[in-house]
Every structure is written in structure tokens, then in C-alpha cells.
Protein backbone atom coordinates (compact mmCIF):
# COMPACT_ATOMS: atom_id res chain seq x y z
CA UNK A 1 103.15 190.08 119.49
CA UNK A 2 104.88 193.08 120.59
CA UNK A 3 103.45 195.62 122.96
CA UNK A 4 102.99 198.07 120.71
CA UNK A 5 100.81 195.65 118.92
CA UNK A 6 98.78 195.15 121.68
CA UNK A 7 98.25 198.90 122.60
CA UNK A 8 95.06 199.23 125.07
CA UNK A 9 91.84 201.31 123.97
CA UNK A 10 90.92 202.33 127.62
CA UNK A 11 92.16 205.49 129.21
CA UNK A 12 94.32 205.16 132.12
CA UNK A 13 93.01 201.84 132.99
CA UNK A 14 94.58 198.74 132.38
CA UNK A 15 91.42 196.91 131.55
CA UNK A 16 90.79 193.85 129.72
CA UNK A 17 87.21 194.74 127.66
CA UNK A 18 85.85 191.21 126.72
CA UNK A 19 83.19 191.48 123.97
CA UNK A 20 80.81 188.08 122.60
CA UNK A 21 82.33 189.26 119.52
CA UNK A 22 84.29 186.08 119.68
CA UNK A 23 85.25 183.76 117.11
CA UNK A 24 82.96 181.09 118.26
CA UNK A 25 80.51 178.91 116.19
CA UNK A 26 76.60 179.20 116.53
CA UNK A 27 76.57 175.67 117.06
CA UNK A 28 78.37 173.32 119.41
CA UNK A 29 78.24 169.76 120.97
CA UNK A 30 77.79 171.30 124.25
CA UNK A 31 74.07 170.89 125.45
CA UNK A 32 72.11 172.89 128.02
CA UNK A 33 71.42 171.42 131.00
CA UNK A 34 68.25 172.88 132.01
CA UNK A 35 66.87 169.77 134.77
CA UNK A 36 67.72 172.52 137.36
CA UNK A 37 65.74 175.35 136.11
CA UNK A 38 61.83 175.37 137.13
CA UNK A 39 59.69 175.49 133.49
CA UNK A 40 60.38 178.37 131.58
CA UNK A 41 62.78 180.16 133.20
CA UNK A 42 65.57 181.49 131.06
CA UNK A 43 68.54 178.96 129.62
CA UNK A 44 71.93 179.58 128.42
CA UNK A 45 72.29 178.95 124.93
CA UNK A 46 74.97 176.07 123.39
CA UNK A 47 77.10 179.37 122.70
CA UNK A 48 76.98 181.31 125.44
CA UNK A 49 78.38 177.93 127.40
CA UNK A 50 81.34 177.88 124.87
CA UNK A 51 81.84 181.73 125.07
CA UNK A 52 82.00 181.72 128.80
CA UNK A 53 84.48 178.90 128.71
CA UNK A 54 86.71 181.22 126.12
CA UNK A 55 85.90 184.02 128.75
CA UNK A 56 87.63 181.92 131.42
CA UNK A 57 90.46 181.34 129.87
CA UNK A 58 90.63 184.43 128.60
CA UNK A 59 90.65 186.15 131.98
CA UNK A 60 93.00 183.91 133.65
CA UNK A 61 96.19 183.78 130.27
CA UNK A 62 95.96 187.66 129.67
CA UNK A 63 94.11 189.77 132.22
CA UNK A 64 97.05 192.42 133.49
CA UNK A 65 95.90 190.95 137.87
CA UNK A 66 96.99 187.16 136.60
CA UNK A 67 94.21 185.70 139.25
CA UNK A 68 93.21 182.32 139.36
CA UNK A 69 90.02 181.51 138.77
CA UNK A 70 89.41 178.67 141.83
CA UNK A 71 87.85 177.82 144.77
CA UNK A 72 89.32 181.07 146.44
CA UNK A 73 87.88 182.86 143.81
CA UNK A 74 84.27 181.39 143.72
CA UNK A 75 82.55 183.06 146.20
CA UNK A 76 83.70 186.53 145.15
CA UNK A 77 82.53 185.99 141.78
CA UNK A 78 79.05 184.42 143.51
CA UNK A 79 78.71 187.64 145.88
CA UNK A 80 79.33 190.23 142.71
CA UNK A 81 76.54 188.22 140.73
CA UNK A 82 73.97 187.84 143.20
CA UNK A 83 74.85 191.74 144.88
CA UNK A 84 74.14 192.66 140.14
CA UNK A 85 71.27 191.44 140.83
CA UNK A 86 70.13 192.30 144.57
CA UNK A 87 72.55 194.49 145.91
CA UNK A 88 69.79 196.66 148.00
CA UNK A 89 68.44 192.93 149.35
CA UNK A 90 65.20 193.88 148.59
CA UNK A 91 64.21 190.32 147.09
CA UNK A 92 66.00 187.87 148.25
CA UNK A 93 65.20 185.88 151.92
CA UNK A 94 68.12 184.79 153.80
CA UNK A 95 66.57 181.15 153.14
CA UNK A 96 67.33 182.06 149.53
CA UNK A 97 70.95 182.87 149.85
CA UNK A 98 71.21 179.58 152.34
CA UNK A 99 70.07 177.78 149.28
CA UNK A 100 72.51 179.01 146.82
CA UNK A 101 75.03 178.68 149.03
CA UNK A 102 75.56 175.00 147.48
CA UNK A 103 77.09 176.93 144.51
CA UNK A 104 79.49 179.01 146.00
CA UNK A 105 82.37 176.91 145.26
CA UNK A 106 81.29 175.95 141.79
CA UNK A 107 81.95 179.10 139.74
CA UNK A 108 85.24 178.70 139.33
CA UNK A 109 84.42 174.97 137.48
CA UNK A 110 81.40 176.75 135.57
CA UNK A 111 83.07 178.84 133.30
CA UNK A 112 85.83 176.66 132.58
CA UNK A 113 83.12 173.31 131.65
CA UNK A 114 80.35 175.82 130.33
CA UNK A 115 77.85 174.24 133.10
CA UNK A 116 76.59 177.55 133.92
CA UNK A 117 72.60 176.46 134.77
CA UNK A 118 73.38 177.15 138.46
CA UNK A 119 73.65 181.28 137.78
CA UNK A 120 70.41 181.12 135.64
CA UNK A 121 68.92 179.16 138.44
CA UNK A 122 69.87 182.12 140.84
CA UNK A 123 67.87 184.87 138.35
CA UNK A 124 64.99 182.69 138.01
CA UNK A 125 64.53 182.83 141.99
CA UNK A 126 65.10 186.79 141.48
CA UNK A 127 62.41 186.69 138.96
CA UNK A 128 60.23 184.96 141.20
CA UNK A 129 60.93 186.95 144.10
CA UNK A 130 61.10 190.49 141.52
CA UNK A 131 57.48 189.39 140.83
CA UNK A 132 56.30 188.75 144.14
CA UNK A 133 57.50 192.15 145.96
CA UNK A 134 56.28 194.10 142.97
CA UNK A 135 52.82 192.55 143.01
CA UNK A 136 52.56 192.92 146.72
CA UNK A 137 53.47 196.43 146.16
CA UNK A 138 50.70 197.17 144.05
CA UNK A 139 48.12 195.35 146.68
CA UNK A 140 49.60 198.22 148.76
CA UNK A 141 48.42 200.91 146.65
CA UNK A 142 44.53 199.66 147.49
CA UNK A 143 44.70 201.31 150.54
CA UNK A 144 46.39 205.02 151.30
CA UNK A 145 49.72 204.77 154.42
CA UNK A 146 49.09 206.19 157.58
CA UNK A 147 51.43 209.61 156.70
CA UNK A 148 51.12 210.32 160.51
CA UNK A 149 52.89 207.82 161.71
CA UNK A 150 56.99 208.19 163.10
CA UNK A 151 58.85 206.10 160.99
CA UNK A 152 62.00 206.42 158.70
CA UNK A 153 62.68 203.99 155.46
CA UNK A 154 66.55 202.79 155.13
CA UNK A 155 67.73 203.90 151.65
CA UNK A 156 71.31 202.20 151.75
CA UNK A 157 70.42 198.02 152.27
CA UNK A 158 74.32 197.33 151.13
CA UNK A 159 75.13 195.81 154.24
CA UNK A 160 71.56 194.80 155.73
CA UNK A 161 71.06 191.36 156.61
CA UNK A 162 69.18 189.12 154.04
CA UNK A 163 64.87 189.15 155.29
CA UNK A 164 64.44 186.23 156.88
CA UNK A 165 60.99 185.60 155.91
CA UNK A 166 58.30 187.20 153.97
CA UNK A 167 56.56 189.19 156.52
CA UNK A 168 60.03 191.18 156.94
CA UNK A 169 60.38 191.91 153.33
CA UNK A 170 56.17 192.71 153.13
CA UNK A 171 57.00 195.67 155.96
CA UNK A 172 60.25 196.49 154.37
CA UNK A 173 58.37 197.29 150.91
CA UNK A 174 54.97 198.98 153.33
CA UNK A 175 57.94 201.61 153.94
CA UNK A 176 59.26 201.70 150.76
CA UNK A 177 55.60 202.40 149.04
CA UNK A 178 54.78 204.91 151.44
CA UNK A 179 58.41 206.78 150.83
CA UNK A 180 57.53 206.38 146.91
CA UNK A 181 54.35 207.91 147.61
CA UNK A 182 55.51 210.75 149.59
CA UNK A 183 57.86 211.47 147.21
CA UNK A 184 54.49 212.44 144.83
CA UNK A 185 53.07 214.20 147.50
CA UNK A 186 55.67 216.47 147.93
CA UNK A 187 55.33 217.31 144.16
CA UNK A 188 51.62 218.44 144.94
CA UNK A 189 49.95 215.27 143.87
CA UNK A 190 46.75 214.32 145.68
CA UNK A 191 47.03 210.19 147.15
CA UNK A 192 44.55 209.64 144.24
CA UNK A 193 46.94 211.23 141.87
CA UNK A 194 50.14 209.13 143.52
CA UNK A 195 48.26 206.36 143.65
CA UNK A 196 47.75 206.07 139.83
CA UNK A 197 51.24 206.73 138.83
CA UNK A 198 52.87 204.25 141.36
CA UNK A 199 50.13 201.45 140.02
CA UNK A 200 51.20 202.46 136.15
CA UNK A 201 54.94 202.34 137.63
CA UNK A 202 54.90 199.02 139.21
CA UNK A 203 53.01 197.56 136.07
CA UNK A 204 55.97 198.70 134.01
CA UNK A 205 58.56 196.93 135.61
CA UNK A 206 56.70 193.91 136.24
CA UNK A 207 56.36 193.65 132.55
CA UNK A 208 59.54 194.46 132.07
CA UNK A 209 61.05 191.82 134.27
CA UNK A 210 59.31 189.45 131.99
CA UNK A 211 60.66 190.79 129.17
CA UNK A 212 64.60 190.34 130.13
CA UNK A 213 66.44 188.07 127.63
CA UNK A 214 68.69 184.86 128.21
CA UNK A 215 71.84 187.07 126.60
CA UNK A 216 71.05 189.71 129.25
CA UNK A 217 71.53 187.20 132.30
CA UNK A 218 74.51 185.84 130.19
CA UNK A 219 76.36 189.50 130.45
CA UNK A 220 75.50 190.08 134.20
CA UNK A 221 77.24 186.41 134.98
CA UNK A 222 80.24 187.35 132.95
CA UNK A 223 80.76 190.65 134.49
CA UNK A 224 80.72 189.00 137.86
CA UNK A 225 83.89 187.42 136.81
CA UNK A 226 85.44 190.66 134.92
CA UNK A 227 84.17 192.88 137.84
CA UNK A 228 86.24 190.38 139.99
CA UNK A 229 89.34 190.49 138.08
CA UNK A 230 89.28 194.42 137.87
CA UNK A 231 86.96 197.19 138.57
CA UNK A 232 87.14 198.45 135.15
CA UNK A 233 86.98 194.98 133.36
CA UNK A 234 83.91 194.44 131.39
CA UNK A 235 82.26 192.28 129.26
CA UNK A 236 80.07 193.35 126.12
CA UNK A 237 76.99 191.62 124.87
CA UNK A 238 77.20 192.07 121.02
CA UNK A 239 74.50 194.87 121.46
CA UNK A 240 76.34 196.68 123.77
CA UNK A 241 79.57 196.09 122.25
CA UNK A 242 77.88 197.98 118.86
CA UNK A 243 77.12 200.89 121.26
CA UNK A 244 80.41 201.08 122.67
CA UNK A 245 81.46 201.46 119.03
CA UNK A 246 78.82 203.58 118.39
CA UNK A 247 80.22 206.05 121.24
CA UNK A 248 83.84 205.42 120.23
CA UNK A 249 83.15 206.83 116.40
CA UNK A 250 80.53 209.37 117.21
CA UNK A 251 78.23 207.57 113.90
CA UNK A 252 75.85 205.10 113.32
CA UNK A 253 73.60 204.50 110.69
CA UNK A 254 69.76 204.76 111.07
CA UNK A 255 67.76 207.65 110.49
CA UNK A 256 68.73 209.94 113.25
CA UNK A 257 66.20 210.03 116.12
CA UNK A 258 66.62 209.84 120.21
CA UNK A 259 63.69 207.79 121.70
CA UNK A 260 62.79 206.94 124.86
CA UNK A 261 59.99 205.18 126.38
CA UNK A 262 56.98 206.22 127.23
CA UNK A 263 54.16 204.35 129.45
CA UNK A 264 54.04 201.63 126.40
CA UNK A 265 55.32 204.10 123.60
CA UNK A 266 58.95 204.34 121.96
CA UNK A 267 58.31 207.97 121.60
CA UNK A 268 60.39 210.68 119.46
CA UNK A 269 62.23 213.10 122.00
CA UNK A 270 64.47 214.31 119.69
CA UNK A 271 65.62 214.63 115.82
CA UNK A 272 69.48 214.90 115.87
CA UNK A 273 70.52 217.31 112.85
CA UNK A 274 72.02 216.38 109.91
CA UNK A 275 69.91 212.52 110.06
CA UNK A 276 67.53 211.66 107.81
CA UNK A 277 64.67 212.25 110.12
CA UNK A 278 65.46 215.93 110.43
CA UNK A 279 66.09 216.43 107.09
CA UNK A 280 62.75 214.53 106.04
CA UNK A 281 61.19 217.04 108.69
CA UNK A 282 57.93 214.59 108.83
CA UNK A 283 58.67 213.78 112.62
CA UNK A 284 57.47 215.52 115.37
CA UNK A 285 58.88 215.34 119.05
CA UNK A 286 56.74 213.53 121.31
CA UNK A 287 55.31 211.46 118.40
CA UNK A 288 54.95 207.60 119.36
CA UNK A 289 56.44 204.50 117.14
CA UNK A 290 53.28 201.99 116.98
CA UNK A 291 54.96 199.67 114.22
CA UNK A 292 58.53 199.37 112.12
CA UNK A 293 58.30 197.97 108.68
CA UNK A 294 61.36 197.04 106.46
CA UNK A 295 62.27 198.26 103.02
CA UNK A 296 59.21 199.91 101.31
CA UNK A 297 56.83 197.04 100.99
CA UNK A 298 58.06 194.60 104.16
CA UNK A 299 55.07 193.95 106.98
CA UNK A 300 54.60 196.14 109.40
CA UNK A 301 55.92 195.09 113.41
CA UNK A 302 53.73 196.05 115.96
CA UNK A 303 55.73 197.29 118.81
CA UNK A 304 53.73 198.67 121.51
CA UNK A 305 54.97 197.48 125.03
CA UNK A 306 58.56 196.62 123.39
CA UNK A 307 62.03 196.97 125.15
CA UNK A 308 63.32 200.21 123.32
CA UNK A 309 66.82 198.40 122.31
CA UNK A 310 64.64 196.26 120.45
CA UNK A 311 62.94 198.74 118.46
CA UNK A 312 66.03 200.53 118.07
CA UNK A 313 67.44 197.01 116.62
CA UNK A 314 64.62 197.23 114.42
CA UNK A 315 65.30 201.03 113.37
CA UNK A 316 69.00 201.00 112.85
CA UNK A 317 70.41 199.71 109.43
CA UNK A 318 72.46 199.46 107.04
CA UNK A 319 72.95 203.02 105.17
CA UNK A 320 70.92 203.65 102.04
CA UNK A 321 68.28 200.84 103.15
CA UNK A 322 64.19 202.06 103.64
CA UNK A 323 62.79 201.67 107.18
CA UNK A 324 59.47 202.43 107.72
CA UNK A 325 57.53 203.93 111.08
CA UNK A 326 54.16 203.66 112.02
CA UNK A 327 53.24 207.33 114.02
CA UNK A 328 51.18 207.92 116.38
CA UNK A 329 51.22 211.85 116.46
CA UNK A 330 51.73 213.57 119.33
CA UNK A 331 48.97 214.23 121.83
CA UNK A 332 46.84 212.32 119.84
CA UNK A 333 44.76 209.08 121.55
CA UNK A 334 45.55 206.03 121.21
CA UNK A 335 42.94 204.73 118.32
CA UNK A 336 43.24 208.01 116.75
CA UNK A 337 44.44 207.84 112.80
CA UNK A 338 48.17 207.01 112.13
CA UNK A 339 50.14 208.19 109.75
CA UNK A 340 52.93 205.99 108.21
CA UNK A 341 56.20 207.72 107.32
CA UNK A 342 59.28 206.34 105.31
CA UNK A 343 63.26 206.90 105.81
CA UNK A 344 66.34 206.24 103.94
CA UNK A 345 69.10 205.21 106.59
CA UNK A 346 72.11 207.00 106.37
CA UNK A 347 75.11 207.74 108.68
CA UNK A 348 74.42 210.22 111.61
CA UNK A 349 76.66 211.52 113.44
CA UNK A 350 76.83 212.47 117.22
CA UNK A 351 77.54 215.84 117.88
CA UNK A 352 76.07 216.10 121.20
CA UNK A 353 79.17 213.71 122.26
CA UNK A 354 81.46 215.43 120.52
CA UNK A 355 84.28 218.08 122.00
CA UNK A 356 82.93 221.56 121.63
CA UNK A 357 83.69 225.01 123.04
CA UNK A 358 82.45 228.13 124.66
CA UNK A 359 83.85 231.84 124.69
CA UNK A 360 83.80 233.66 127.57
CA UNK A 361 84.25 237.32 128.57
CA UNK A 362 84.76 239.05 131.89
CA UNK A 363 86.26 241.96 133.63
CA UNK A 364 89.31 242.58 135.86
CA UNK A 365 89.75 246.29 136.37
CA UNK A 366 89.48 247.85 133.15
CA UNK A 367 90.33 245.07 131.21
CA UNK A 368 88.08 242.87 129.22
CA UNK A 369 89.28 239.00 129.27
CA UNK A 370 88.67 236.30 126.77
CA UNK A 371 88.29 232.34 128.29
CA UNK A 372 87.51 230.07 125.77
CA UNK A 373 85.95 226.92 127.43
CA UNK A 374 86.33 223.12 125.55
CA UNK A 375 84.13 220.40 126.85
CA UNK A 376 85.81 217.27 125.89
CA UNK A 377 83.41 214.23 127.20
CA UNK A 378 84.92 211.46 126.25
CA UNK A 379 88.25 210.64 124.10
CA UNK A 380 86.88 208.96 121.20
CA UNK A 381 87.87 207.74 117.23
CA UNK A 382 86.28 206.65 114.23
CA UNK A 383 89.02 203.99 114.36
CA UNK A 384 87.14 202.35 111.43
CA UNK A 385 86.76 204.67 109.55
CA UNK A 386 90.75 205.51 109.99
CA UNK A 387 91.80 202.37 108.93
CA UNK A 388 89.73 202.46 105.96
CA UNK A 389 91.91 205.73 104.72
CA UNK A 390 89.51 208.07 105.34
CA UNK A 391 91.17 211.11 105.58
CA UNK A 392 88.33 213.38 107.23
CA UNK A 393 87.84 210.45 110.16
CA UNK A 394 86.51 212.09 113.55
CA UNK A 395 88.51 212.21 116.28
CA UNK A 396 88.85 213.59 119.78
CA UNK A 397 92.41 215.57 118.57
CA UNK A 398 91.32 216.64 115.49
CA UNK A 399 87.74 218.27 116.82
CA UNK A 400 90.00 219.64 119.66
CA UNK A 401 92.80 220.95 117.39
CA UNK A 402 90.00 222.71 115.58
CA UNK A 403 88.12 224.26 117.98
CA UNK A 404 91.48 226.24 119.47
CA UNK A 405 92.45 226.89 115.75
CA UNK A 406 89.09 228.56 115.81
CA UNK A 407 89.67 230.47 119.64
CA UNK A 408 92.96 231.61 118.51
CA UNK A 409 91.34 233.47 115.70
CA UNK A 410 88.98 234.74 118.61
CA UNK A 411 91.69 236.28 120.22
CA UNK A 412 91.21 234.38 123.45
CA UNK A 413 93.68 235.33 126.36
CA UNK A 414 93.18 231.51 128.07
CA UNK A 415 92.18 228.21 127.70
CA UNK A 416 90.29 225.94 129.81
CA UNK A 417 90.13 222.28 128.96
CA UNK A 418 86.96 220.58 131.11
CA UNK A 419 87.11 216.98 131.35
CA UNK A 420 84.59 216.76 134.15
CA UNK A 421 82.33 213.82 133.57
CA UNK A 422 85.34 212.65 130.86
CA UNK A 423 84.67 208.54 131.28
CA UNK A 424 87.63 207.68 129.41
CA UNK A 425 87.99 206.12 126.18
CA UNK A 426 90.61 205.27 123.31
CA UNK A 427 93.91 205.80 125.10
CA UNK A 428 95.50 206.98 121.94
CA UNK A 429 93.79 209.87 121.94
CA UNK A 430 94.37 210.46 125.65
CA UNK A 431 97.63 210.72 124.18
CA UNK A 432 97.91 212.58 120.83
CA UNK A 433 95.45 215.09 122.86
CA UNK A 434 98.26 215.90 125.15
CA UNK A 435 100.89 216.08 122.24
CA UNK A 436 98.44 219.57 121.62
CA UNK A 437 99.90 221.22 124.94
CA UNK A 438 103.58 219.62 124.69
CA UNK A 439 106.11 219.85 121.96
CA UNK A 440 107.88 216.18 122.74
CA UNK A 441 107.65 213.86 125.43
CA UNK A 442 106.42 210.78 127.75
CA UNK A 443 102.90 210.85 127.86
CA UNK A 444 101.87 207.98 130.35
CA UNK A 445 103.69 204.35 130.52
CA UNK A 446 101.50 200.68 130.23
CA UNK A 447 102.52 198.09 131.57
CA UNK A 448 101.07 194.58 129.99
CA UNK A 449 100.06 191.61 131.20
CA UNK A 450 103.54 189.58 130.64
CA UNK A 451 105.68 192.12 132.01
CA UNK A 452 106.11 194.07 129.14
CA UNK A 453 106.05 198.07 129.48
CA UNK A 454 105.66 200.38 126.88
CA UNK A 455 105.82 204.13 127.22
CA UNK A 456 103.44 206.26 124.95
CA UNK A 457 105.00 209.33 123.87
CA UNK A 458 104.30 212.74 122.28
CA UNK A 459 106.04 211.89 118.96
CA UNK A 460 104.93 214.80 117.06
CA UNK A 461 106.98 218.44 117.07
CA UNK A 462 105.35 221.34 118.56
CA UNK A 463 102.08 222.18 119.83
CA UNK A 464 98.64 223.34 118.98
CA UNK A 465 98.32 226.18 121.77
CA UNK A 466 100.99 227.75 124.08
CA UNK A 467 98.45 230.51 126.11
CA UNK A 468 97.67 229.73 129.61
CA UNK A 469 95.92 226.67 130.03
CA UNK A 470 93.35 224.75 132.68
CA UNK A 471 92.19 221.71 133.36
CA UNK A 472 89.46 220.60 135.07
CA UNK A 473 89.17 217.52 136.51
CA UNK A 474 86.37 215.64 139.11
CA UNK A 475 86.19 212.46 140.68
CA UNK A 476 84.12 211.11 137.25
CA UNK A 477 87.35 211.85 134.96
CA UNK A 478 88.96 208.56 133.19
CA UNK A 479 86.31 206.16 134.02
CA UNK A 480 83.48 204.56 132.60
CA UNK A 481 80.14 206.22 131.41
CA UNK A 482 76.49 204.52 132.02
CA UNK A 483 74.72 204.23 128.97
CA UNK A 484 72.07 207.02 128.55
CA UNK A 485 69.17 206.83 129.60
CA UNK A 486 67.75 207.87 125.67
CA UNK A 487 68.71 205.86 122.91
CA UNK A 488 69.25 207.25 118.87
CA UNK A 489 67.98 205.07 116.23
């Protein structure tokens, strides 16, 4: 394999970006060894033992640091799962992390044998503990704090010692109701009024906790490992690997709505133009998904008090398929006449994430100036898409090219390129973006795990704009984005 063979998709990083996209089997010999997890706590699956053994390996032959995964390791890799899932030590008793402390020299042997039980045994304490703080918080709410009294709440519990009992960790969450509660009060909300939303609050992520899935633990013990290696190492569940695709081509197909969840409701906060649903035009922003039926005559699945990836799962489809939603309309009760409505999946296409621009005019003296602003948030390609032969495939340097194609005719006297908030992306079009402001040249140099260094140039004669040019830049430029809070189906 040469290195330009092995060219990296991540911008400026030199990350290794392990998906469960692997060539494994769905079945192995390997068997779970759940005789150390209480009754019904979550298991890793035959799979996910033979992935995270590939993982290892993985990590250790071709990750650019070329660490060891041993007993030096270990505990680093221990610390960065247990701080994923406690890193405020607001669950966890110091007896707790005495406990584990028996595993702190056996994740190095884990992921190479697939014995990974001990790390599920860690969650299902932080389930336990998850549901005893949150239920004690909501005995709190029976009677209103003492707002008179002098006391301050500590925010920042990265370096706090571990509760040693209990009692500690009731009075640390007696402060951290109370601060949740004045936080309400200082929005004009009566106690009564804070009171109730706190209660519907703490209900929601108690159910939520109970609604976390085996793959979910599986990707927060992996990335203790990547996050170990390298900052900007990651590991992808295949969900989130299809969204990282998803934001990488702009497209998806489904029927083109943003949802996010309300109290129990998947609810409709916005029809993205251009998708079926806006084009159907027979859904209405703030109208509530009660049930998702496939094709035109498939049951109908109740999904009231679902995880919204799952009723996304259950949205998104292959293009030119039927999917069917249950609607409660907006503002109406719950128990008030539905309506059912019916979609033909198609491609949509992201625009909100694409690279756009802004023309500006101001005045120096007696001279009117022209700025023509272009947000690029992220460097992205419909690499599929491209490799199929499409001709018109989206890109980060093609939208870009466009959009000062379309200044130019403006008559702009200046360009200003923002990549504030830019997370990063498909290196090669890091690059070929550049080759718009240069004629030839070195771009940036990667160096590979084996040694090998390649150095990406400009390769294509002359440039797209020659005007004077800025570029903004802040501290959230070239690394990676959280997922967003809404999700598109």
C-alpha cells in the first residue's frame, strides 16, 4: 500500500477513525461471560467481543502514536472510561472506585481476549448509582430549599475526591437541586412552577437511563482506548458512523424533517426544503410523531417515550420506499384525533451544513465597500457519490468555487473566508480548497504510521480568486463537531 493509497479523511489531524463497520461475522464461538453482571444489566454481544479484539489490534499495528496496549496502559484507558461515564463524580462513592480498582490492570488483556464483562460491570454500578441520585433528587423536590441560606454549589467536580458515602453525595445533590431550582427562579418561575419542571426533568432521564443500549456502552469502552491513543481518535457505532457519512455528503434519504424530543414526543421542528415533507406540505412544525408504519399497508409502531435515533431509524429509508407517520397536530391534547400522513423517501440534502455566503456593504470616507462573507462549516464530500461518476457530486470546493464565481459577478472589493466553528473533515478538501487561493504548491505534509510522509499539493494551475482575502479562524477550527442536538429524518 502506498501512502497515497492510504490518504487520511480528517483535517489536520492524524487520526485513526475506527468504525464497527468491520468485516466481522454476526456470529462467533466466543461466548459472553455474563456470571459477573447482577440480572439484567447490559451484556456485550458475541460480536462486539470479536470487534473489540480487531479494535486492539487495530490500534496497536497502525495507529500513527505506535503505543502498546499493556499494563502501563491499563489504567489510563480505565480512568478515560469511568471519567465517560462520571467525570463530574456525581455517582460514584470512593468505595465504588476501590472496587473496580481490581480491573485496572486488566484492560489491556480485555480487548485483546474479548473478555470485556468487567467494563459492563462498571456501567451497571453507574446505572445503579444514575438511578439512585436521580430518585433521591426527585424526593427533594417534596419539599422547597431554604433560598436564605449562605451557601455556594461547586460546578467543576473534575478533580474532587470520589463521596465517600451516601450522605456526602445526598448533600452534594441538596445543592445541586436547589442551584437547578434557582436557575427557574431567576426565569420568573414561582417554586410551584420549578418544582414541576425539575420533577418532569428528572423523570426524563431516569427513563432514559433505562433506555441506553448494550452497543452504546460498547462505543464508550472503545473510545476509552481511541481517546487514549489520540485525542482525536474515535470509534463509530454503525449508527453514528451513518451520521458521520451523513455530514460528510450533506444527503440522506428519508423524507426531510428535523425532530427533536419533546416531554415524550418526537416532535416536527422543522421541514428542510427540497424533502419530501416540505414538498407534501401536510406537516406542521411542532406536530408530534405518535406511530411510524412501513410501506403503505405495514402496522403501525407506537413510539411515544422512544429514544429519537430510534425513531429516526425507523423514519429514514431507502429512496422511493413509503413511510408512514402517525400525527399528533400541534397544540392539540394528547387523546385528541390523529391524523395519519404518508411519504415517499427520497434524497435530501443539507443545506444548512453547507458553505454559503453573505454580501456586505460599508463606508470609508466617500467610498462604498463590498465584503462578501463565506461560512464554510465543515470540509465535506459526497465521496460516494464521486466515485459512482456523478458528475454534479457536492463538495466543499465546488460550493465554495461557486459562491465567489457568484461575488465576483457582485463586484465585491474583498473576501472573507470564516472557518470559525470549522470541525474539520475530509482532508482532501482542506486541500483542493486552498488550491482556490494558490496557483501551485505544498499544501500541508502527513506523515503515516510506518514512517512514510507524503506531501499534499496544489496540483491544479491557477486560482479561483486573487482580491484581498481573510480568514478567520477560533480555537474550534479543525476539530471535531458534537452531534446536534436535533436530528433530520
Amino acid at each position: 500500500m502506498t501512502p497515497s493509497s492510504r490518504r487520511p479523511t480528517a483535517l489536520l489531524a492524524f487520526t485513526v477513525v475506527l468504525t464497527a463497520l468491520l468485516t466481522v461475522g454476526s456470529s462467533s464461538r466466543l461466548t459472553a461471560n455474563t456470571s459477573l453482571l447482577p440480572p439484567g444489566a447490559l451484556a456485550p454481544t458475541a460480536r462486539e467481543r470479536m470487534i473489540a479484539r480487531q479494535v486492539g489490534s487495530l490500534l496497536e499495528e497502525a495507529h500513527y502514536s505506535k503505543l502498546k496496549i499493556d499494563d502501563s496502559l491499563s489504567p489510563r484507558v480505565m480512568d478515560k472510561f469511568i471519567d465517560g461515564l462520571d467525570g463530574q463524580r456525581s455517582y460514584f462513592l470512593a468505595s465504588d472506585i476501590a472496587e473496580f480498582e481490581a480491573h485496572r490492570l486488566r484492560f489491556d488483556d480485555m480487548i485483546r481476549t474479548g473478555d470485556i464483562e468487567p467494563a459492563y460491570l462498571i456501567f451497571a454500578r453507574y446505572q445503579q448509582r444514575n438511578r439512585e441520585r436521580v430518585q433521591h433528587a426527585l424526593t427533594l423536590l417534596d419539599r422547597e430549599p431554604d433560598f436564605s441560606l449562605n451557601e455556594s454549589f461547586e460546578f467543576d467536580r473534575e478533580s474532587a475526591p470520589w463521596a465517600k458515602d451516601s450522605a456526602e453525595l445526598d448533600e452534594l445533590w441538596r445543592k445541586r437541586v436547589k442551584n437547578d431550582a434557582i436557575s427557574l427562579l431567576l426565569t420568573n418561575k414561582t417554586w410551584a412552577e420549578a418544582r414541576d419542571v425539575l420533577r418532569t426533568r428528572y423523570e426524563r432521564v431516569l427513563k432514559r437511563a433505562d433506555q441506553v443500549k448494550p452497543e452504546e456502552v460498547f462505543e464508550l469502552f472503545l473510545n476509552a482506548y481511541a481517546r487514549t491513543f489520540d485525542p482525536h481518535s474515535s470509534y463509530f457505532s454503525p449508527r453514528n458512523s451513518e451520521e458521520y457519512k451523513i455530514q460528510m455528503s450533506l444527503n440522506y434519504e428519508g423524507i426531510g424533517a428535523s425532530l427533536q424530543l419533546v416531554d415524550e414526543y418526537v416532535t416536527i421542528m422543522n421541514l428542510i426544503e427540497g424533502g419530501p415533507a416540505a414538498a407534501a406540505g401536510t406537516l406542521k412544525i411542532n406536530d408530534r410523531i405518535t406511530a411510524v408504519g412501513q410501506g403503505s399497508n405495514g402496522p403501525m409502531t407506537d413510539v411515544v417515550g422512544w429514544r429519537i435515533d430510534d425513531v429516526v431509524q425507523l423514519i429514514r429509508g431507502k429512496g422511493g420506499t413509503p413511510v408512514r407517520l402517525q400525527i399528533l397536530p400541534a397544540g392539540a391534547a394528547p387523546g385528541s384525533p390523529e391524523k395519519t400522513v404518508e411519504f415517499m423517501r427520497g434524497k435530501v440534502t443539507l443545506e444548512a451544513q453547507a458553505a454559503k455566503k453573505e454580501l456586505k456593504t460599508f463606508r470609508r470616507g466617500d467610498r462604498e465597500y463590498k465584503v462578501g462573507v463565506i461560512n464554510v462549516p465543515g470540509f465535506y464530500s459526497d465521496y460516494d457519490a464521486q466515485r459512482a461518476g456523478d458528475k454534479d457530486y457536492r463538495s466543499t470546493t465546488r460550493d465554495v468555487r461557486k459562491l465567489i464565481d457568484e461575488l465576483k459577478k457582485e463586484g465585491v472589493d474583498s473576501i472573507v473566508m470564516d472557518l470559525r466553528g470549522n470541525g474539520g473533515g475530509f482532508l482532501p478538501e482542506a486541500q483542493s480548497l486552498t488550491g482556490l487561493f494558490i496557483d501551485r504548491g505544498p499544501v500541508v505534509q502527513v506523515q503515516f504510521s510506518g514512517g512514510d510522509k507524503e506531501v499534499l499539493d496544489d496540483d491544479e494551475t491557477g486560482v479561483a480568486y486573487e482580491g484581498p482575502l481573510v480568514v478567520l479562524i477560533d480555537r474550534f477550527s479543525a476539530f471535531p463537531v458534537n452531534p446536534n442536538a436535533i436530528v433530520s429524518s
